[in-house]
Protein backbone atom coordinates (compact mmCIF):
# COMPACT_ATOMS: atom_id res chain seq x y z
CA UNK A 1 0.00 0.00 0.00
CA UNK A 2 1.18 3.18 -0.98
CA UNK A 3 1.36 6.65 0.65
CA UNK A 4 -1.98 8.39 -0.18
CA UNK A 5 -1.84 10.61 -2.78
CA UNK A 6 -2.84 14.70 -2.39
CA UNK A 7 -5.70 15.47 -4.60
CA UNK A 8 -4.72 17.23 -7.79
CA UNK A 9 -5.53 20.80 -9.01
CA UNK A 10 -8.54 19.84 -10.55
CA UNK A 11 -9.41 18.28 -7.08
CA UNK A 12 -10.87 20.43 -4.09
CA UNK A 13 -8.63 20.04 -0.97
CA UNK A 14 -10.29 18.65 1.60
CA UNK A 15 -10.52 21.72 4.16
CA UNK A 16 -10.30 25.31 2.53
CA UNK A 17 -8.23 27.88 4.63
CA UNK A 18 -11.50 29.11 6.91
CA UNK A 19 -12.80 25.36 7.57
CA UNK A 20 -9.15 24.67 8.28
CA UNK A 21 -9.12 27.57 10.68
CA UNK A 22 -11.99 26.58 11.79
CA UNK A 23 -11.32 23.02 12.35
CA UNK A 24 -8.19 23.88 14.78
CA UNK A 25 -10.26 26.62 16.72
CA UNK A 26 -13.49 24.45 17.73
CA UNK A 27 -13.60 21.95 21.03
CA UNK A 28 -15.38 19.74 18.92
CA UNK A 29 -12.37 18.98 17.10
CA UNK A 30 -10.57 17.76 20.81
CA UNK A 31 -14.01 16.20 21.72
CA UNK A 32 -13.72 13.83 18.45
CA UNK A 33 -10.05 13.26 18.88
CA UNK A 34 -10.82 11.90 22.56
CA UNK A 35 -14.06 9.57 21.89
CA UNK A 36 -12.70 8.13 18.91
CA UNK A 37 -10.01 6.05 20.67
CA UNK A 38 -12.42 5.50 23.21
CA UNK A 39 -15.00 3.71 21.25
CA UNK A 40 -11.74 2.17 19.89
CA UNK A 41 -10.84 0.70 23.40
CA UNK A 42 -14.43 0.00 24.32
CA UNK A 43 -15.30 -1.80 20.56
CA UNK A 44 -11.71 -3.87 21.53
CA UNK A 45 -13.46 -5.16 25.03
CA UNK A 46 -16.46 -5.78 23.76
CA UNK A 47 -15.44 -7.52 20.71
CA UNK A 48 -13.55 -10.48 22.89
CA UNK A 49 -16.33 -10.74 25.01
CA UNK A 50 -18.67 -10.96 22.19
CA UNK A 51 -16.34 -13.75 20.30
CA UNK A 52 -16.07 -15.32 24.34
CA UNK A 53 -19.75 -15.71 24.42
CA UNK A 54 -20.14 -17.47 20.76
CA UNK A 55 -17.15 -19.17 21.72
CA UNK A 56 -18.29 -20.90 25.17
CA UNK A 57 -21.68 -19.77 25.42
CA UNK A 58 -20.58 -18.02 28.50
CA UNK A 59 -20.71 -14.42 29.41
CA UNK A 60 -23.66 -13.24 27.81
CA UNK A 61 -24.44 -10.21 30.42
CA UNK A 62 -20.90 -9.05 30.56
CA UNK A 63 -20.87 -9.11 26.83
CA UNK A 64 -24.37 -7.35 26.17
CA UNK A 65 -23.70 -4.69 28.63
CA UNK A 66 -20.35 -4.03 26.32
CA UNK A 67 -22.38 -4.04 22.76
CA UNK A 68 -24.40 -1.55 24.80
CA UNK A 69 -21.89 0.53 25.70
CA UNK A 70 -20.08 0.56 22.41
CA UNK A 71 -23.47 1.70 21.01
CA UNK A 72 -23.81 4.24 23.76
CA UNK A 73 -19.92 5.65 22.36
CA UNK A 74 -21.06 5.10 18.85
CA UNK A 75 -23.80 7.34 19.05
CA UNK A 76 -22.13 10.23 21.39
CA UNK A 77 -19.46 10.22 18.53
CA UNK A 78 -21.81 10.19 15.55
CA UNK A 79 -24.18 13.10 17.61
CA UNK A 80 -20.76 15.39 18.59
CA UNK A 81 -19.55 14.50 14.98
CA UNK A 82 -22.48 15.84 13.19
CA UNK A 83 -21.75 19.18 15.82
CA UNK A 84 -18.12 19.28 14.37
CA UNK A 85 -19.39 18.93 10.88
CA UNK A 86 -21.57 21.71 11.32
CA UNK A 87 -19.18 24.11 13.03
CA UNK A 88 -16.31 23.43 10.35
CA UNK A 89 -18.31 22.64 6.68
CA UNK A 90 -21.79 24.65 7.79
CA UNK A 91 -23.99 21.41 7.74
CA UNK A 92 -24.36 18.61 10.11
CA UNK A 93 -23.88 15.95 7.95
CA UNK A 94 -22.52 15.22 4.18
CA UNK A 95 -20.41 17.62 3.58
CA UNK A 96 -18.54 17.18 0.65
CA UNK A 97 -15.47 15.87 1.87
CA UNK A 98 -17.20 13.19 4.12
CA UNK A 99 -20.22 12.31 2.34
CA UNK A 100 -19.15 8.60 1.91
CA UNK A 101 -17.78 8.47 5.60
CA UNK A 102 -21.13 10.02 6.74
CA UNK A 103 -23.36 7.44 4.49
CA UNK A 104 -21.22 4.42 5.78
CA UNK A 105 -21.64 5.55 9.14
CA UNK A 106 -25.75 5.55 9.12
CA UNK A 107 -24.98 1.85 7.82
CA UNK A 108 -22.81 1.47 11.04
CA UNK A 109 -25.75 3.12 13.36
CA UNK A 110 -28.37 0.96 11.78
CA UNK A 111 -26.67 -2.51 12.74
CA UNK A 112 -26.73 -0.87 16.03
CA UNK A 113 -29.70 0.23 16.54
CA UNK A 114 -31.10 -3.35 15.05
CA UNK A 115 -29.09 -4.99 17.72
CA UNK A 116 -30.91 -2.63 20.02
CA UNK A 117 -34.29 -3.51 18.56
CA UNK A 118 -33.63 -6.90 18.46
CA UNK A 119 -32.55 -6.94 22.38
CA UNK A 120 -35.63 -4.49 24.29
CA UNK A 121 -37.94 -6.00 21.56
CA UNK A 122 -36.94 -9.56 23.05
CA UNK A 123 -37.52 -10.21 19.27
CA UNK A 124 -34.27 -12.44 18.87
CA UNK A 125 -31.94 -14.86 20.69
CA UNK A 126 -28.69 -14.54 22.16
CA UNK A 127 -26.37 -15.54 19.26
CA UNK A 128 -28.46 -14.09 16.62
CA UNK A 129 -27.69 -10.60 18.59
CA UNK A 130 -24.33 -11.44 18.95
CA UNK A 131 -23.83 -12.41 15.12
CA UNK A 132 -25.43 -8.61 14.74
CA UNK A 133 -23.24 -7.15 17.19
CA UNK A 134 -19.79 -8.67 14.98
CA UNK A 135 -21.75 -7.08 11.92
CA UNK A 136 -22.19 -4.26 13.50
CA UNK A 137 -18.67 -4.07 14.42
CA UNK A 138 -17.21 -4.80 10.99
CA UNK A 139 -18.77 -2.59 10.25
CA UNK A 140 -17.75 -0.02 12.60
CA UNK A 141 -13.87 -1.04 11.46
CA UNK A 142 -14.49 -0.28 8.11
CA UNK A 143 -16.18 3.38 8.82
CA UNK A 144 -13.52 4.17 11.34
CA UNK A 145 -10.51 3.27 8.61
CA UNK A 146 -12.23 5.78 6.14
CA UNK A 147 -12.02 8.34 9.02
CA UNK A 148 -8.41 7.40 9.44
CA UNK A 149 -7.51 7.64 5.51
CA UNK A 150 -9.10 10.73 5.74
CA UNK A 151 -6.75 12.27 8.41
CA UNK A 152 -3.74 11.15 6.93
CA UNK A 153 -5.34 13.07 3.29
CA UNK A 154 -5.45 16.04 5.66
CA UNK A 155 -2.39 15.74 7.41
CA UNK A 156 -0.65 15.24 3.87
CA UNK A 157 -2.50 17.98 2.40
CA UNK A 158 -1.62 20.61 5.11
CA UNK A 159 2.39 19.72 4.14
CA UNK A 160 1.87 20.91 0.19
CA UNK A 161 3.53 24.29 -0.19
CA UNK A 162 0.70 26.81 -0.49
């Protein structure tokens, strides 16, 4: 794999000057850059305990309480996220340079929220939740590696001369 490539000319960087400016001058950009390794950490946990559980059978509590959780993270980030959009592109969600990132992550939310369903609705057993849960969380890896791309684009981006 190769180092990411800056967008051309013909290409619109990803941040203009003022949404730049704006990105390093709003909490919201400190508030992201703290839950995201968060939900990292917490997604980690839960993920062996989920795999533990389809694995022994044991541990379903512990291991529900986590998927809860890391749905409890996912949406903080996705609600402050759609804040930080707002304050640096002037919309809450879709802006240009993370429309795909935004549209991936509703695909991430709904395998939550259908895990959610599927648990207070009492509308589905243990492993089928769980199998949900590791969807939800591939998911979730996916969505958070576009985010990552997308900071090293910006990072390598804000090194081109001016």
């Amino acid at each position: 794999m190769g180092r990411p490539q800056p967008r051309s000319a013909k290409h619109q960087p990803l941040y203009t000057p003022a949404q730049r400016a704006r990105r390093d001058g709003t909490v919201w950009t400190l508030v992201q850059g703290i839950l995201a390794p968060v939900q990292f950490l917490i997604f980690l946990i839960s993920l062996a305990l989920v795999l533990r559980y389809l694995g022994t059978g044991e541990g379903y509590a512990i291991a529900t309480a986590s998927v809860l959780l890391k749905t409890a993270a996912l949406y903080l980030i996705m609600i402050t996220g759609a804040i930080w959009e707002k304050v640096v592109f002037g919309q809450y969600l879709f802006a240009p340079g993370f429309f795909w990132e935004d549209v991936f992550s509703f695909g991430v939310i709904a395998l939550h929220t259908l895990y959610l369903y599927g648990l207070f609705a009492g509308t589905m057993p243990p492993k089928t939740l769980m199998i949900i849960a590791l969807a939800a969380y591939a998911a979730y890896v996916i969505n958070a590696g576009q985010f990552l791309w997308k900071l090293r684009v910006a990072r390598l981006q804000s090194e081109l001369p001016a």
